[in-house]
Protein backbone atom coordinates (compact mmCIF):
# COMPACT_ATOMS: atom_id res chain seq x y z
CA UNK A 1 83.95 109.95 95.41
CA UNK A 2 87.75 110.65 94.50
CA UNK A 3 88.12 111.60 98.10
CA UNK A 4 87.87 107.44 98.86
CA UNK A 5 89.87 106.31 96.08
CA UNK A 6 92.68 108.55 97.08
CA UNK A 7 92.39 107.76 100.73
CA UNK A 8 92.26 103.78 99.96
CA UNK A 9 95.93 104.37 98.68
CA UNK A 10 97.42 106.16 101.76
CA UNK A 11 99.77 104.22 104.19
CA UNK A 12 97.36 106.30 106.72
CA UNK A 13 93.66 106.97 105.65
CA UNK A 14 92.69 108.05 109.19
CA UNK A 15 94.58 110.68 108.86
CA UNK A 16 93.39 112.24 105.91
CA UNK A 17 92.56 115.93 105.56
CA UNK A 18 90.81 116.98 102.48
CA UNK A 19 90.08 120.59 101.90
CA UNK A 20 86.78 122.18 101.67
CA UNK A 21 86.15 121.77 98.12
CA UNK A 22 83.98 124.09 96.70
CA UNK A 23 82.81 123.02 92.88
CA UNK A 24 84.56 125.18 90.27
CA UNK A 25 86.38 124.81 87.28
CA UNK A 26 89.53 125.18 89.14
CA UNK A 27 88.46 121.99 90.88
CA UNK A 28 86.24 120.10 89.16
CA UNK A 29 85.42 119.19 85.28
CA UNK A 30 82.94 117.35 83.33
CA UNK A 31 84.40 115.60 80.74
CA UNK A 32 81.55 114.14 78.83
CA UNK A 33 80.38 110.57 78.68
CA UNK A 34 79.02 110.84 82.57
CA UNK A 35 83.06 111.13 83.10
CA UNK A 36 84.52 113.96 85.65
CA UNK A 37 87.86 114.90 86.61
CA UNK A 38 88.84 116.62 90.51
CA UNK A 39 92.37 118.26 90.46
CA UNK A 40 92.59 118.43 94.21
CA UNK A 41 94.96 117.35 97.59
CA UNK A 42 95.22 115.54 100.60
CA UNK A 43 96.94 116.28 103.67
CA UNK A 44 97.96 112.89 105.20
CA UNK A 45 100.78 110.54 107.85
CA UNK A 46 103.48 109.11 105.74
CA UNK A 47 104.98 105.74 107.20
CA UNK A 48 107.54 107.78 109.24
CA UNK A 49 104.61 110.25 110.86
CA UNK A 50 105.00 113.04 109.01
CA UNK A 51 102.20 115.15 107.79
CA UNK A 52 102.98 115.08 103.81
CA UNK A 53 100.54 116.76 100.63
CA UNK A 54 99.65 114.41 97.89
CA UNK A 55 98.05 116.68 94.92
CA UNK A 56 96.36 114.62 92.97
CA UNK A 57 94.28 113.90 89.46
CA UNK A 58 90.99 111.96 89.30
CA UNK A 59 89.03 110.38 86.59
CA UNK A 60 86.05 109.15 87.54
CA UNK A 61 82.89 107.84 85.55
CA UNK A 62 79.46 107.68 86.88
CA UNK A 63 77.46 104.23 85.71
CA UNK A 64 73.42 104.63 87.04
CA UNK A 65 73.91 104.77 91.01
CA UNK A 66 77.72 103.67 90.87
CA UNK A 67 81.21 105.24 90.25
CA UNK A 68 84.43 103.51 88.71
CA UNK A 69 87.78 105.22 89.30
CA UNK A 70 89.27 105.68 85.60
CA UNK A 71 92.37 107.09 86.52
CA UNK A 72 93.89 108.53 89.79
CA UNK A 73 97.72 110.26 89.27
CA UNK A 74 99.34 111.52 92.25
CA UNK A 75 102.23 115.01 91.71
């Protein structure tokens, strides 16, 4: 789910390369309350056409069959 958030903020979605993310506590963490954060990056186009990584942090919160970003921070 972070994976879309993160790509619906790029200047270049289609270009978006996500590693093979395996689930591990390196990766991923449950935070209680239905509420899980992914420390992960994306490979992506910048404006000017260069291939730049965008680590990022995301918060997300699972509501029945939905998810709502809670926070997404980019490093």
């Amino acid at each position: 789910m972070c994976r879309g958030f993160v790509e619906g903020r790029l200047v270049s979605p289609g270009s978006a390369d996500h590693p093979f993310l395996v689930t591990s506590k390196d990766t991923t963490q449950y935070l209680g309350n239905n509420q899980h954060k992914v420390r992960s990056y994306v490979d992506s186009r910048n404006r000017f056409g260069a291939t730049i990584r965008t680590n990022y942090d995301c918060v997300i919160e699972r509501s029945g069959e939905d998810w709502r970003l809670i926070s997404l921070e980019t490093r």
